[in-house]
PDB file of N, CA and C in Angstrom:
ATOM      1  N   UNK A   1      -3.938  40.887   6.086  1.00  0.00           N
ATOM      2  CA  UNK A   1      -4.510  39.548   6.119  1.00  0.00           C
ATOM      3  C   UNK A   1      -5.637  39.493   7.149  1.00  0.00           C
ATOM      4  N   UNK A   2      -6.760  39.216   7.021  1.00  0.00           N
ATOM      5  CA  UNK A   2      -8.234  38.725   7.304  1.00  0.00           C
ATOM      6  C   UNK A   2      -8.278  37.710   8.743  1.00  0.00           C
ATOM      7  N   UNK A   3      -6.831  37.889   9.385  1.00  0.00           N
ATOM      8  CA  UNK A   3      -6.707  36.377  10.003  1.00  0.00           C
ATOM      9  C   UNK A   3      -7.990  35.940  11.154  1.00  0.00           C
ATOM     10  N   UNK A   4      -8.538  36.721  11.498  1.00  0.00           N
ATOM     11  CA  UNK A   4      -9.999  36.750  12.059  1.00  0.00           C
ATOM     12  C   UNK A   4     -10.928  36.156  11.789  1.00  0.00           C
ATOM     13  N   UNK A   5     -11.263  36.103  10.043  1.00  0.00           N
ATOM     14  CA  UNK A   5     -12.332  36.098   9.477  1.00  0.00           C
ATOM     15  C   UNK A   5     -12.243  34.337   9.300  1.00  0.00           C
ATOM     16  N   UNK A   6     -13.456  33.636   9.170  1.00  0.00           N
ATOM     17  CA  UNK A   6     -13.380  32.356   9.161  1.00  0.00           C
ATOM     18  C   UNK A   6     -13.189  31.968   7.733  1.00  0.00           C
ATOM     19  N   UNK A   7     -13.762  32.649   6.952  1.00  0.00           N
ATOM     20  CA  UNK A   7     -13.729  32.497   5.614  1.00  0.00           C
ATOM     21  C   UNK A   7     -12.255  32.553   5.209  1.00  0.00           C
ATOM     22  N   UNK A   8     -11.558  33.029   5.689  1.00  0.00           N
ATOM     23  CA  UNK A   8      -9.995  33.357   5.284  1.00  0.00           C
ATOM     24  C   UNK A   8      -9.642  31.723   5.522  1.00  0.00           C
ATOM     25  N   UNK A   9      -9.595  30.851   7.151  1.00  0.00           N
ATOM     26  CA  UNK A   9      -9.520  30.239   7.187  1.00  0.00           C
ATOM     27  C   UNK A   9      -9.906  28.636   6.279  1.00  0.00           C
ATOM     28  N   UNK A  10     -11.180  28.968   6.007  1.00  0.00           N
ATOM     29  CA  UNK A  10     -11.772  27.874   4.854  1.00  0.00           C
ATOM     30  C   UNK A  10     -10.995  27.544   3.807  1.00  0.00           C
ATOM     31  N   UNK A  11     -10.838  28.637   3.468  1.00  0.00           N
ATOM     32  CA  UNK A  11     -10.200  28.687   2.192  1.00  0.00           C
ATOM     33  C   UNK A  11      -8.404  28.285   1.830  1.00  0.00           C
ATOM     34  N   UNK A  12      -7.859  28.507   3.472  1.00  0.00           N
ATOM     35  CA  UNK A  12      -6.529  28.282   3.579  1.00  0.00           C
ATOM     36  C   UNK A  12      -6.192  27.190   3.137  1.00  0.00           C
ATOM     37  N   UNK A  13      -7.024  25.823   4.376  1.00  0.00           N
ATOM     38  CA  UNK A  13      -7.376  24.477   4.539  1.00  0.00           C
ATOM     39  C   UNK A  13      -7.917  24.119   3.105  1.00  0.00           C
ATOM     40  N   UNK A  14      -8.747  24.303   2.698  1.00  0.00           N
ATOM     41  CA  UNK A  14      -8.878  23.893   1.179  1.00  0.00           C
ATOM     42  C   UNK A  14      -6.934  23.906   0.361  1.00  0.00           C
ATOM     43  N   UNK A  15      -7.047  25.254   0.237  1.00  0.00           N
ATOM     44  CA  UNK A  15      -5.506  25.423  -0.331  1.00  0.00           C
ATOM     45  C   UNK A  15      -4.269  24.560   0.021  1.00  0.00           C
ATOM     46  N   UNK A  16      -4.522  24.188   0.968  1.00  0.00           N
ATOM     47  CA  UNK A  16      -3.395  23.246   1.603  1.00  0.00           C
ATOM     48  C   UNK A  16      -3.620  21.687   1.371  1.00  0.00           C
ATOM     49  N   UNK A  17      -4.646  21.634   1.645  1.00  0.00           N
ATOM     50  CA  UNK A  17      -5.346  19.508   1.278  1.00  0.00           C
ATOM     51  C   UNK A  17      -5.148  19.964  -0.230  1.00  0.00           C
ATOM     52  N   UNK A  18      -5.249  20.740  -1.315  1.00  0.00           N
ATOM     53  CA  UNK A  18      -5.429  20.788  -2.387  1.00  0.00           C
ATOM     54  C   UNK A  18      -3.872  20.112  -2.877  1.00  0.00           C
ATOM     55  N   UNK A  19      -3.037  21.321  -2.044  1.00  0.00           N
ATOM     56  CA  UNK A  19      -1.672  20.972  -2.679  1.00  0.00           C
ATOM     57  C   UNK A  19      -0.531  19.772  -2.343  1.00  0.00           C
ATOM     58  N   UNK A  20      -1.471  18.902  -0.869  1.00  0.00           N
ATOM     59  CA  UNK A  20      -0.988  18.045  -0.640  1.00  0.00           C
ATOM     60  C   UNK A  20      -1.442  17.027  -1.667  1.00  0.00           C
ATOM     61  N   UNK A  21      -2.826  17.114  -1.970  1.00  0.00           N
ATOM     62  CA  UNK A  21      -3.141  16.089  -2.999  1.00  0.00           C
ATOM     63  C   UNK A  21      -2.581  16.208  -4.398  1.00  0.00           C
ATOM     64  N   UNK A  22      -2.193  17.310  -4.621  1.00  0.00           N
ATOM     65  CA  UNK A  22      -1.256  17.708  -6.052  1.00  0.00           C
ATOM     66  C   UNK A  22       0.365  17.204  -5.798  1.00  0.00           C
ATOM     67  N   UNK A  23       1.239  17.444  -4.539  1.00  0.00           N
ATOM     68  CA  UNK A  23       1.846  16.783  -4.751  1.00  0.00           C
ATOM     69  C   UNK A  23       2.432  15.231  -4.395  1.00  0.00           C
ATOM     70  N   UNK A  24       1.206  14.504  -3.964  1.00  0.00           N
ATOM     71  CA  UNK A  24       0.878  12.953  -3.717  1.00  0.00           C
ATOM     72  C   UNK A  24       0.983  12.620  -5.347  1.00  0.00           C
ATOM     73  N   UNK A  25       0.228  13.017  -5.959  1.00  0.00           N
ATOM     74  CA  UNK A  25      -0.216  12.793  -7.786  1.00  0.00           C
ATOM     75  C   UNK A  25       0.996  12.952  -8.347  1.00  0.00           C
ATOM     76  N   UNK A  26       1.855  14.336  -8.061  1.00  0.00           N
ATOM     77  CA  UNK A  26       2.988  14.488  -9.241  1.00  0.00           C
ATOM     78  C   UNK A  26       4.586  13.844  -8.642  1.00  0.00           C
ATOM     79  N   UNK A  27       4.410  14.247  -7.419  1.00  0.00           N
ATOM     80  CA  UNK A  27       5.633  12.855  -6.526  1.00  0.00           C
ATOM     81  C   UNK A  27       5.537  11.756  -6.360  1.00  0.00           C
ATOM     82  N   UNK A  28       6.788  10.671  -7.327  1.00  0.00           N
ATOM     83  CA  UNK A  28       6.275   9.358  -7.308  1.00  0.00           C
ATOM     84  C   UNK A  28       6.676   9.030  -6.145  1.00  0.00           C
ATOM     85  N   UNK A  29       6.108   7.853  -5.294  1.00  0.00           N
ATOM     86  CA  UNK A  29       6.746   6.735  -4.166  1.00  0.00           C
ATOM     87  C   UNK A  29       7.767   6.068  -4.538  1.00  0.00           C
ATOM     88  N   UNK A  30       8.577   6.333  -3.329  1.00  0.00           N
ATOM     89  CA  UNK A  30       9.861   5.214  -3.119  1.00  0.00           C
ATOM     90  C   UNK A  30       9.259   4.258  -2.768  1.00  0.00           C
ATOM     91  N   UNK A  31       9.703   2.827  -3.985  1.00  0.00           N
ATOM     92  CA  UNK A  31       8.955   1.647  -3.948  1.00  0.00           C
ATOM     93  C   UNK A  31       9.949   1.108  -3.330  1.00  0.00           C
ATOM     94  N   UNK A  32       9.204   0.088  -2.205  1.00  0.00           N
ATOM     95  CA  UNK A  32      10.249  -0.567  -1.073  1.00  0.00           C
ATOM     96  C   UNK A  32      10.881  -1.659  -1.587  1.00  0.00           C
ATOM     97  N   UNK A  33      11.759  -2.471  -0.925  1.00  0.00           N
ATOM     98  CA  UNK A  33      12.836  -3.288  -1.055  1.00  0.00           C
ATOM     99  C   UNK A  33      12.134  -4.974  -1.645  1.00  0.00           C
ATOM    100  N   UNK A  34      11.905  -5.035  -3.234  1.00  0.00           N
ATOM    101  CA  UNK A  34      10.801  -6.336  -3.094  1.00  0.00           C
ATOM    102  C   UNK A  34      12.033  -7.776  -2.225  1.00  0.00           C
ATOM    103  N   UNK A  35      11.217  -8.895  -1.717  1.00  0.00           N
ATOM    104  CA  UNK A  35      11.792 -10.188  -1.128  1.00  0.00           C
ATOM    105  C   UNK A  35      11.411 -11.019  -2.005  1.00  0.00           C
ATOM    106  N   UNK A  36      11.829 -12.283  -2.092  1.00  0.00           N
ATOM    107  CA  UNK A  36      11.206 -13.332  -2.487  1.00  0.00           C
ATOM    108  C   UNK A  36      10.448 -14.275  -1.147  1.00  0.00           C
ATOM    109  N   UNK A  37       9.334 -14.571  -1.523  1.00  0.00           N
ATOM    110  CA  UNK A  37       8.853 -15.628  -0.817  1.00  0.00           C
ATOM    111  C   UNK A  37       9.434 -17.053  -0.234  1.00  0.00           C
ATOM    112  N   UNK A  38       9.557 -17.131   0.997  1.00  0.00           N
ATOM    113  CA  UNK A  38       9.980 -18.725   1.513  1.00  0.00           C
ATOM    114  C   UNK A  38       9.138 -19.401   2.175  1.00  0.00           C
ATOM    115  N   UNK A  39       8.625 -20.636   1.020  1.00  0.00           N
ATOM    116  CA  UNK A  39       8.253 -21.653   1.593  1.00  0.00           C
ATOM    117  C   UNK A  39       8.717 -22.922   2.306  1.00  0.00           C
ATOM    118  N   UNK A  40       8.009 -23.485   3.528  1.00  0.00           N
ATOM    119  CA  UNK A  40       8.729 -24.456   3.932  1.00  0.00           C
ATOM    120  C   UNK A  40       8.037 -25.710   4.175  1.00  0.00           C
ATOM    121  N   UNK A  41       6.890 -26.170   2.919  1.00  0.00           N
ATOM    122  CA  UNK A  41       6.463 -27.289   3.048  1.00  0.00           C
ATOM    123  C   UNK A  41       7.120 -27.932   1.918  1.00  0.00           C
ATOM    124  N   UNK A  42       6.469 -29.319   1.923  1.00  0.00           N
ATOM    125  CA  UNK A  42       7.241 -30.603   1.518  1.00  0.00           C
ATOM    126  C   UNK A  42       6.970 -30.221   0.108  1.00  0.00           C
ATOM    127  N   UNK A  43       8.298 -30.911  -0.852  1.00  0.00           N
ATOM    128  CA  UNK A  43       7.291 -30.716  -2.169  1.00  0.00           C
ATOM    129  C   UNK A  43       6.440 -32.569  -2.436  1.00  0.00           C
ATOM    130  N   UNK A  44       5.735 -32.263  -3.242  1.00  0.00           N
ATOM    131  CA  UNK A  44       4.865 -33.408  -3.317  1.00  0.00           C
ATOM    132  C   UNK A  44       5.788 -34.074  -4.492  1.00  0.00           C
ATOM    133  N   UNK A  45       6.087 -35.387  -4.577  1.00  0.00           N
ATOM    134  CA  UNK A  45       6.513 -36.437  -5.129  1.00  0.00           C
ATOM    135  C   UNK A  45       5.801 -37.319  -5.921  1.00  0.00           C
ATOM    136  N   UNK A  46       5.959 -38.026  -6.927  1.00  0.00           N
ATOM    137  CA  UNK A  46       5.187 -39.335  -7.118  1.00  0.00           C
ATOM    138  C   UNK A  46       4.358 -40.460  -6.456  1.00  0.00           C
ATOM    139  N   UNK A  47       5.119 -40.769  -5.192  1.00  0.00           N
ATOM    140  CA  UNK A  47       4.748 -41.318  -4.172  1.00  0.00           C
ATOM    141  C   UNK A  47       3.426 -40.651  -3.591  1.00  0.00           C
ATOM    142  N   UNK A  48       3.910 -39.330  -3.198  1.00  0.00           N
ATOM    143  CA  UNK A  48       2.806 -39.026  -2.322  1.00  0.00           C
ATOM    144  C   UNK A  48       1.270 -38.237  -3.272  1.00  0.00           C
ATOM    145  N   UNK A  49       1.391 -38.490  -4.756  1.00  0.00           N
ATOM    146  CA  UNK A  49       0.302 -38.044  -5.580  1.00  0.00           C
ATOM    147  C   UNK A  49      -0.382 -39.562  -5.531  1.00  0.00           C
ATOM    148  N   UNK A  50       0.471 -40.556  -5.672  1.00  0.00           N
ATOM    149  CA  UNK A  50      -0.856 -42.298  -6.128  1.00  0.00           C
ATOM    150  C   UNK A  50      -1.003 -42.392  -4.370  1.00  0.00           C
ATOM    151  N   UNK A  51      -0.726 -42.004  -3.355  1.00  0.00           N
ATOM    152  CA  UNK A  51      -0.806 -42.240  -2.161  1.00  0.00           C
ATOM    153  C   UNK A  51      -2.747 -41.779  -1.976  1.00  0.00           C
ATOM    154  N   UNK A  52      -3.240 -43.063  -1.237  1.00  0.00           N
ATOM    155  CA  UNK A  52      -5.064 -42.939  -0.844  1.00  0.00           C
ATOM    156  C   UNK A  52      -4.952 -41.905   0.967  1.00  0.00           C
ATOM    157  N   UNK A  53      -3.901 -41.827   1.625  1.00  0.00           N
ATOM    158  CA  UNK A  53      -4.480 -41.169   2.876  1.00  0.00           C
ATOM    159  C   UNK A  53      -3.001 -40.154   2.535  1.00  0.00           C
ATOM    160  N   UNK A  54      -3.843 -39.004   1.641  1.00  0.00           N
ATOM    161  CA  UNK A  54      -3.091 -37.893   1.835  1.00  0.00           C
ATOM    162  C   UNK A  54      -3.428 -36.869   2.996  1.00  0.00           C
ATOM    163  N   UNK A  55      -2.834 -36.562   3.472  1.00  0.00           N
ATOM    164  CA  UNK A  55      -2.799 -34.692   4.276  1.00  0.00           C
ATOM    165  C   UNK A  55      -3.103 -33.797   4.057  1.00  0.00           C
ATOM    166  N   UNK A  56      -3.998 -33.849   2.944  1.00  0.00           N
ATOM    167  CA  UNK A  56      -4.089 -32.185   2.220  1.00  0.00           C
ATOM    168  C   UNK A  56      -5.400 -31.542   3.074  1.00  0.00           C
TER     169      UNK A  56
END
């Protein structure tokens, strides 16, 4: 093995980003834990839709 030569090296580093990017592509992700969303504003009413000094 060449381990001296820089060219040996180039080519390693290529070989290696290559096969990390090959197995990013063919290994799927563990998809995380989905939540549901919590909201904590008011819900809007009848009242407060014909109401003239809304908050929005």
């Amino acid at each position: 093995m060449p381990i001296g030569d820089w060219q040996f090296w180039v080519v390693t580093v290529i070989a290696i980003i290559a096969l990390y990017v090959l197995y990013r592509v063919l290994v799927p992700r563990k998809k995380g834990k989905r939540t549901s969303l919590t909201v904590s504003a008011q819900k809007r009413t009848e009242h407060n839709k014909n109401s003239d000094n809304c908050s929005c």
